[in-house]
PDB file of N, CA and C in Angstrom:
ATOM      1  N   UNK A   1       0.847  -1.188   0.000  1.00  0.00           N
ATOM      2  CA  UNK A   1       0.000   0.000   0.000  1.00  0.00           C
ATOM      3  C   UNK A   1       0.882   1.237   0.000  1.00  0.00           C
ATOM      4  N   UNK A   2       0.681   2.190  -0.832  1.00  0.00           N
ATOM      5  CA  UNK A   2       0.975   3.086  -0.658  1.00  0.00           C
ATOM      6  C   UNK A   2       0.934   4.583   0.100  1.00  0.00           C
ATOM      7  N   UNK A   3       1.880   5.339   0.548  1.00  0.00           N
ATOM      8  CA  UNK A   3       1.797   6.356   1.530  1.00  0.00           C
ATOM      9  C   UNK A   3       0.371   7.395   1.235  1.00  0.00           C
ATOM     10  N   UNK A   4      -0.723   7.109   2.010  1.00  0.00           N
ATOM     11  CA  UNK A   4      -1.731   8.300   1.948  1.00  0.00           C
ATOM     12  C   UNK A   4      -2.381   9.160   3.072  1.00  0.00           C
ATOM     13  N   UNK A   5      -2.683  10.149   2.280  1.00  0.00           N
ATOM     14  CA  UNK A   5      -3.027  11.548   3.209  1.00  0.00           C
ATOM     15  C   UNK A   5      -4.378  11.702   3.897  1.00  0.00           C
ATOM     16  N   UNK A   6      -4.976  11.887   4.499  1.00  0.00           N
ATOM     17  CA  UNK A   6      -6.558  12.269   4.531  1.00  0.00           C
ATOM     18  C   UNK A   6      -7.005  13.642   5.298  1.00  0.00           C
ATOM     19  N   UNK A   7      -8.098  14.184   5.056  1.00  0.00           N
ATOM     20  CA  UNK A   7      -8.461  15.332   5.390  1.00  0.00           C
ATOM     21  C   UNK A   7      -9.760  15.052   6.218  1.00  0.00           C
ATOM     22  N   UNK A   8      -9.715  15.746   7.158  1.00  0.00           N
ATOM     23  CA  UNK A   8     -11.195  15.550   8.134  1.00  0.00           C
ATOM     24  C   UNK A   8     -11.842  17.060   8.500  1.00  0.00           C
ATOM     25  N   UNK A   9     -12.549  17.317   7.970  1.00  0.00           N
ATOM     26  CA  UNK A   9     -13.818  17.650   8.177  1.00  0.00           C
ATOM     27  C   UNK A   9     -14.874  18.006   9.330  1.00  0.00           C
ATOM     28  N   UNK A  10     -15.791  18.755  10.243  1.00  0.00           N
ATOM     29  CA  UNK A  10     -16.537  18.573  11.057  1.00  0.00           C
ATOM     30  C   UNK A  10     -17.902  19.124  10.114  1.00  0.00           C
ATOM     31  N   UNK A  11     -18.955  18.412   9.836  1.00  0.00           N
ATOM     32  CA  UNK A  11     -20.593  18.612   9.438  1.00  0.00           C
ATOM     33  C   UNK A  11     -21.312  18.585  10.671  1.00  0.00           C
ATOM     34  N   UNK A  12     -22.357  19.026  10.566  1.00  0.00           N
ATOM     35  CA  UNK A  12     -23.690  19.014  11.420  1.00  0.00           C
ATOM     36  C   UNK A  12     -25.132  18.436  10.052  1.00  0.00           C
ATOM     37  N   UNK A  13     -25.567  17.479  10.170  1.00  0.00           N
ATOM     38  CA  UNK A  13     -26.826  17.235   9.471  1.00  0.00           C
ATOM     39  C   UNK A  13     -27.928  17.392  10.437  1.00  0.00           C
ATOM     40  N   UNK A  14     -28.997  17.394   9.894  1.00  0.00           N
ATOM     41  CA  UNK A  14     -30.469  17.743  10.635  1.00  0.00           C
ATOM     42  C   UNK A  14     -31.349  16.975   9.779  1.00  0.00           C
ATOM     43  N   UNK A  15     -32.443  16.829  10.440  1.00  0.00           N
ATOM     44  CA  UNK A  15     -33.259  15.664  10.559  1.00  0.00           C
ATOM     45  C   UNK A  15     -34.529  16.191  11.387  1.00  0.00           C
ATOM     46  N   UNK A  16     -35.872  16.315  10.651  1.00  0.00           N
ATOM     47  CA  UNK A  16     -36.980  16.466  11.617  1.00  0.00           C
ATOM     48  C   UNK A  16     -37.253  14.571  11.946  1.00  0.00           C
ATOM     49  N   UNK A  17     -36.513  13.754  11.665  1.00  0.00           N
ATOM     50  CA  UNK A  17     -37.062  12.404  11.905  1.00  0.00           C
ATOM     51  C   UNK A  17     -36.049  11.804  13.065  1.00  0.00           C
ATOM     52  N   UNK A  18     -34.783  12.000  12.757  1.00  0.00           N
ATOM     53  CA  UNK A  18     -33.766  11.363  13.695  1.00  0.00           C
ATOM     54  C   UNK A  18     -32.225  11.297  13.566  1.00  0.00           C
ATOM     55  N   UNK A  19     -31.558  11.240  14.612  1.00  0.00           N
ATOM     56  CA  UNK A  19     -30.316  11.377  14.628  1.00  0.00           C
ATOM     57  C   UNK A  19     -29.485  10.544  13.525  1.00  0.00           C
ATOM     58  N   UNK A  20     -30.135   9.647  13.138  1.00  0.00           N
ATOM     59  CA  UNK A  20     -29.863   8.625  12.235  1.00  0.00           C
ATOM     60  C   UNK A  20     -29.719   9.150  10.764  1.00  0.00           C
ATOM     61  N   UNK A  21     -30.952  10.067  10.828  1.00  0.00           N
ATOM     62  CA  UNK A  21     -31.169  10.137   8.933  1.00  0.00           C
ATOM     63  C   UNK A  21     -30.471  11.531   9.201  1.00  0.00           C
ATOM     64  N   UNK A  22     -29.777  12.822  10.393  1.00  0.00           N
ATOM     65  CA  UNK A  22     -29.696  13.638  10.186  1.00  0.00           C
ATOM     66  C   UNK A  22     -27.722  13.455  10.114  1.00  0.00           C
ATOM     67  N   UNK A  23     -27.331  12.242  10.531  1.00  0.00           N
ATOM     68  CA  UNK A  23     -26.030  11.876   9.835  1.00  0.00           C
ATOM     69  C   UNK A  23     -25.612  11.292   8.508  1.00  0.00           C
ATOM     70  N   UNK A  24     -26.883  11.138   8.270  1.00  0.00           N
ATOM     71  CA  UNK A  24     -27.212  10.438   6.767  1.00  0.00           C
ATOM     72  C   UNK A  24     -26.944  11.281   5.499  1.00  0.00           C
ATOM     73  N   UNK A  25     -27.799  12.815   6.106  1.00  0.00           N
ATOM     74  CA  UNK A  25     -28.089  13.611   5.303  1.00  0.00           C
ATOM     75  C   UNK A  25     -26.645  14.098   5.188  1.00  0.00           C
ATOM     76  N   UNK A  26     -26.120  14.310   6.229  1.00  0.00           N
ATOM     77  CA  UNK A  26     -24.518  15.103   6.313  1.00  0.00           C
ATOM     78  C   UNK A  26     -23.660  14.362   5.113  1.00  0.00           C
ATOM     79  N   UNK A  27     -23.505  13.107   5.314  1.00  0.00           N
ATOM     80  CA  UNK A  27     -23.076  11.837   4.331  1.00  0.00           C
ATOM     81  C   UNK A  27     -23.051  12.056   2.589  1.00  0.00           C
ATOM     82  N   UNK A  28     -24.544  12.298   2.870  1.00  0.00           N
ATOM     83  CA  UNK A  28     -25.175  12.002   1.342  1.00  0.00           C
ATOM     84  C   UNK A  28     -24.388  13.261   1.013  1.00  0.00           C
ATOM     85  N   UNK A  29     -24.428  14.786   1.667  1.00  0.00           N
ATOM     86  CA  UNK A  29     -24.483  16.017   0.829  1.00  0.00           C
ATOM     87  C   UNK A  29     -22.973  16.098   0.866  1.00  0.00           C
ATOM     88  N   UNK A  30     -21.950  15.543   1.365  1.00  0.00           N
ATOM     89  CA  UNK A  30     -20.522  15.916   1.292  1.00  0.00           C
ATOM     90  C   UNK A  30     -20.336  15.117   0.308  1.00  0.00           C
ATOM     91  N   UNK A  31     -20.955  13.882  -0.174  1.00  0.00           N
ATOM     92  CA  UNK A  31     -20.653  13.041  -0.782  1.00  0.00           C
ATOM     93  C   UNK A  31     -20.645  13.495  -2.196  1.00  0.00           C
ATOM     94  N   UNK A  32     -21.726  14.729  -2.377  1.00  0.00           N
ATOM     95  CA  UNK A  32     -21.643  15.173  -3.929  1.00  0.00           C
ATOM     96  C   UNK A  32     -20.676  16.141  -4.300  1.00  0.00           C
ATOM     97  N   UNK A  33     -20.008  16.378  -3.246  1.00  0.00           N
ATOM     98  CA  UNK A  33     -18.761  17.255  -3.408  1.00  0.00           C
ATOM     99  C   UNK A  33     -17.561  16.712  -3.367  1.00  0.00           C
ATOM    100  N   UNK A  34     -17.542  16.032  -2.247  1.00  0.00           N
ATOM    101  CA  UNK A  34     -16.278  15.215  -1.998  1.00  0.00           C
ATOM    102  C   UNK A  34     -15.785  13.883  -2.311  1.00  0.00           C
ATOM    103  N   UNK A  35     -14.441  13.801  -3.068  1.00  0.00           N
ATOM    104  CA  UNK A  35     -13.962  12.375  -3.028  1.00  0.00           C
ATOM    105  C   UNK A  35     -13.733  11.234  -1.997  1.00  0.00           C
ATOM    106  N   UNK A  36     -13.749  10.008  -2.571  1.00  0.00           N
ATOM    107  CA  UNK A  36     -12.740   9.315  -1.834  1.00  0.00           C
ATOM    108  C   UNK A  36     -13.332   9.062  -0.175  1.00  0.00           C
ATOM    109  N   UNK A  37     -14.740   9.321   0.415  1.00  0.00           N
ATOM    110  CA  UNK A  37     -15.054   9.783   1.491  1.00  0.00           C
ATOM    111  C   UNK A  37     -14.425   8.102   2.206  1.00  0.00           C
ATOM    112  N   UNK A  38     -14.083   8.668   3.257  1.00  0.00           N
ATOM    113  CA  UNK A  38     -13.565   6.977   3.957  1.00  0.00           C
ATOM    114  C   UNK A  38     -14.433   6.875   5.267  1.00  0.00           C
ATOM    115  N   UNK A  39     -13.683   7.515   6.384  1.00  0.00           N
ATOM    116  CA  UNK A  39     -14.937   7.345   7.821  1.00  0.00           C
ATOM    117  C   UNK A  39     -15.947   8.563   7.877  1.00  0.00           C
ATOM    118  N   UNK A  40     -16.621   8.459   8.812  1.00  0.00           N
ATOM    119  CA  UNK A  40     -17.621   9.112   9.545  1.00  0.00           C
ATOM    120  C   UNK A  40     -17.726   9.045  10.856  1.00  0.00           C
ATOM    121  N   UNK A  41     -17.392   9.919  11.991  1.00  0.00           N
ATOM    122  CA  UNK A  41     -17.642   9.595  13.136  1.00  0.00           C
ATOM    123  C   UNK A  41     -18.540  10.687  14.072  1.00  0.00           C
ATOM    124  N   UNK A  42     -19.062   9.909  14.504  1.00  0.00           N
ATOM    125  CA  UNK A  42     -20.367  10.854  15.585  1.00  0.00           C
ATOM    126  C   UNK A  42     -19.707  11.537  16.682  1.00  0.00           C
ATOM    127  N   UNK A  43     -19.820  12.967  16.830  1.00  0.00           N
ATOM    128  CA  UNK A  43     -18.955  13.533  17.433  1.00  0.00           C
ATOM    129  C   UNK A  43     -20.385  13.657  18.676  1.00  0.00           C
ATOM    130  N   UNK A  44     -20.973  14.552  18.267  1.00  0.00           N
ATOM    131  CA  UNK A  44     -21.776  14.957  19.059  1.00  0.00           C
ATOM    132  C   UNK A  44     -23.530  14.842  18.421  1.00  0.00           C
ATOM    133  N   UNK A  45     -24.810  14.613  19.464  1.00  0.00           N
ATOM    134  CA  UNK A  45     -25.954  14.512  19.139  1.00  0.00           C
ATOM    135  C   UNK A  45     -26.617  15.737  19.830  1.00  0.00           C
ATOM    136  N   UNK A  46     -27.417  16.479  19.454  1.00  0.00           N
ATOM    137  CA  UNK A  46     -28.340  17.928  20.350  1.00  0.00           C
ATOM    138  C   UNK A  46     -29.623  17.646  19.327  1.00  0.00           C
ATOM    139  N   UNK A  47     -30.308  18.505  19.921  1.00  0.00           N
ATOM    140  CA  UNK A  47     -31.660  18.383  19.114  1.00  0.00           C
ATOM    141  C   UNK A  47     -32.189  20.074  19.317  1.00  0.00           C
ATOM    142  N   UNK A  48     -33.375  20.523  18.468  1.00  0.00           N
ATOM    143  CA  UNK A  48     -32.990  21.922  18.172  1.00  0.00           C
ATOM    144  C   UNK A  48     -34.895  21.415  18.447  1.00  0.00           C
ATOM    145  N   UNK A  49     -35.179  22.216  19.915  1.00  0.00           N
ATOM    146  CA  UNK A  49     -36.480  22.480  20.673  1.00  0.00           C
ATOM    147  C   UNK A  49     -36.981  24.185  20.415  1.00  0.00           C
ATOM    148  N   UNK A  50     -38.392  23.667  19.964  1.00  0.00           N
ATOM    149  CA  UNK A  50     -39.492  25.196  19.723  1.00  0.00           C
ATOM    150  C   UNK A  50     -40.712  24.729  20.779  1.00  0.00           C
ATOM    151  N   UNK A  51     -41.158  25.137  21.201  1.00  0.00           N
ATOM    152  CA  UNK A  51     -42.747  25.559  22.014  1.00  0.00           C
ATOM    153  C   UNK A  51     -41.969  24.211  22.838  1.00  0.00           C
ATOM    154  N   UNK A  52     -41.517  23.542  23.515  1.00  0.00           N
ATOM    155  CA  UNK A  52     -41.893  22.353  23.912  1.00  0.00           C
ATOM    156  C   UNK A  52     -41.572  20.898  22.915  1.00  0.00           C
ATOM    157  N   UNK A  53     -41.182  21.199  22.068  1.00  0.00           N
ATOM    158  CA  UNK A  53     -41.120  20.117  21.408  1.00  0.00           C
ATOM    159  C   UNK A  53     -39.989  19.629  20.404  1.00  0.00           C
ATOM    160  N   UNK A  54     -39.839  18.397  20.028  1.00  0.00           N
ATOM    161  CA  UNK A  54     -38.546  18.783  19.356  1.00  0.00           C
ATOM    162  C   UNK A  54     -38.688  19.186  17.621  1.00  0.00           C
ATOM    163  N   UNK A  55     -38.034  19.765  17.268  1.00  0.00           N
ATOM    164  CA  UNK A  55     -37.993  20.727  15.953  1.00  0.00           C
ATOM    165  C   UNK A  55     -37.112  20.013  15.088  1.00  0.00           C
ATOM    166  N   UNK A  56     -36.171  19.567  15.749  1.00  0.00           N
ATOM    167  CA  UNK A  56     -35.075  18.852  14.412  1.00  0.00           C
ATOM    168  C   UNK A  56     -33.930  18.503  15.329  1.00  0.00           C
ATOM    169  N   UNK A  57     -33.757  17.011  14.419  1.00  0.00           N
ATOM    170  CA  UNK A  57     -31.960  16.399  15.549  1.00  0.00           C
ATOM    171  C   UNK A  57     -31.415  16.621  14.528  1.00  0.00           C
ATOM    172  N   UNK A  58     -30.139  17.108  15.281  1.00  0.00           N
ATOM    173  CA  UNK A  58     -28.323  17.403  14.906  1.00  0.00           C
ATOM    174  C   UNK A  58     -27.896  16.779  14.996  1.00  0.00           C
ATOM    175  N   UNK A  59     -27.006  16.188  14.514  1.00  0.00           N
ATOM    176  CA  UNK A  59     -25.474  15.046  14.608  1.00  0.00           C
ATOM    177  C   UNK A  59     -24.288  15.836  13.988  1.00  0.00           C
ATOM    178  N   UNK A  60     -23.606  16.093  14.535  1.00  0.00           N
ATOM    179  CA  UNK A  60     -22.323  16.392  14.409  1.00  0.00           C
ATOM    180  C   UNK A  60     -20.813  15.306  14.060  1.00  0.00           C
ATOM    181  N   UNK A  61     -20.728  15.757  13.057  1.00  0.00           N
ATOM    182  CA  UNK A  61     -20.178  13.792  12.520  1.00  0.00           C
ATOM    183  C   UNK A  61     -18.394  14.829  11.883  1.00  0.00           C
ATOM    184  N   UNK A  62     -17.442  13.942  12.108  1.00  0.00           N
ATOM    185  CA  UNK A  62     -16.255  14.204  11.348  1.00  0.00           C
ATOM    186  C   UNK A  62     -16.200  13.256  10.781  1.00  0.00           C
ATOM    187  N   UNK A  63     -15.662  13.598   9.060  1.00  0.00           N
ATOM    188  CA  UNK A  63     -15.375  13.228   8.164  1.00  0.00           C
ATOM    189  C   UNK A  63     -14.164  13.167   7.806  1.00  0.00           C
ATOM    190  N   UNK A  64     -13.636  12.008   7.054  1.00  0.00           N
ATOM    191  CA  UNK A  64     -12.414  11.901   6.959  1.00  0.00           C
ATOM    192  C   UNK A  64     -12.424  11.411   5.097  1.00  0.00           C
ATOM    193  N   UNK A  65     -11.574  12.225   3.830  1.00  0.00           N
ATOM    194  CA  UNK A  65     -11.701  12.183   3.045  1.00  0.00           C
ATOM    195  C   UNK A  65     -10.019  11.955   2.669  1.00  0.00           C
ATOM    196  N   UNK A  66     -10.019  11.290   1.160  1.00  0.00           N
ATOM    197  CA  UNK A  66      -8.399  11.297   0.730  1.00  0.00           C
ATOM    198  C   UNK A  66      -8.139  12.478   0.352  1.00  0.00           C
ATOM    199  N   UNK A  67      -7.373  12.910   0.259  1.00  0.00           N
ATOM    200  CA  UNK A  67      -6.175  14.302   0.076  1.00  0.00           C
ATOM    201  C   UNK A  67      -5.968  13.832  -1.391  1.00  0.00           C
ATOM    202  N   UNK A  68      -6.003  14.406  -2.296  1.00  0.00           N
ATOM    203  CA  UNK A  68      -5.159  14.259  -3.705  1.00  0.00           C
ATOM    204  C   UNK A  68      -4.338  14.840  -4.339  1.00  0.00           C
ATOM    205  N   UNK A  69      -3.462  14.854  -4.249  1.00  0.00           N
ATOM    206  CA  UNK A  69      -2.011  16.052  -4.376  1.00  0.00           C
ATOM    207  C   UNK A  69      -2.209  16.480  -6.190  1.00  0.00           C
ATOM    208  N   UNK A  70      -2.573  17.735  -6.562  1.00  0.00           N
ATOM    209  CA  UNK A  70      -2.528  17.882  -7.901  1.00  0.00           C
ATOM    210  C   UNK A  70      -1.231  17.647  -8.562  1.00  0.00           C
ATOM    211  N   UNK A  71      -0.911  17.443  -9.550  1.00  0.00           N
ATOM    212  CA  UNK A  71       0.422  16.844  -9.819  1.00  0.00           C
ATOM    213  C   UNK A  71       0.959  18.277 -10.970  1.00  0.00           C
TER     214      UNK A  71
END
């Protein structure tokens, strides 16, 4: 294997359904930008409360992508 680089990232996704689909969403939308995506890790979970109730979950996820050295 050869010597490689990676770059990490911190996202927040949201989710009126769950912590689940609001790391999902983070996933999916770096994914149309970014190469090479390798991990994902759950940094932090909060949830974003109006009147009493909950409004939308956060996940806070770091991403870890390959580096590609332009040549």
């Amino acid at each position: 294997m050869s010597e490689s680089v990676y770059k990490v990232i911190e996202l927040v996704g949201t989710s009126p359904e769950s912590w689940e689909k609001a790391a999902a969403a983070a996933v999916s939308t770096a994914a149309k930008s970014l190469k090479d995506l390798r991990i994902a890790e759950v940094v932090e979970l909060d949830m974003q409360i109006e009147d009493g109730s909950i409004r939308a979950y956060r996940t806070k996820i770091k991403v870890s992508f390959k580096y590609h050295q332009k040549d």
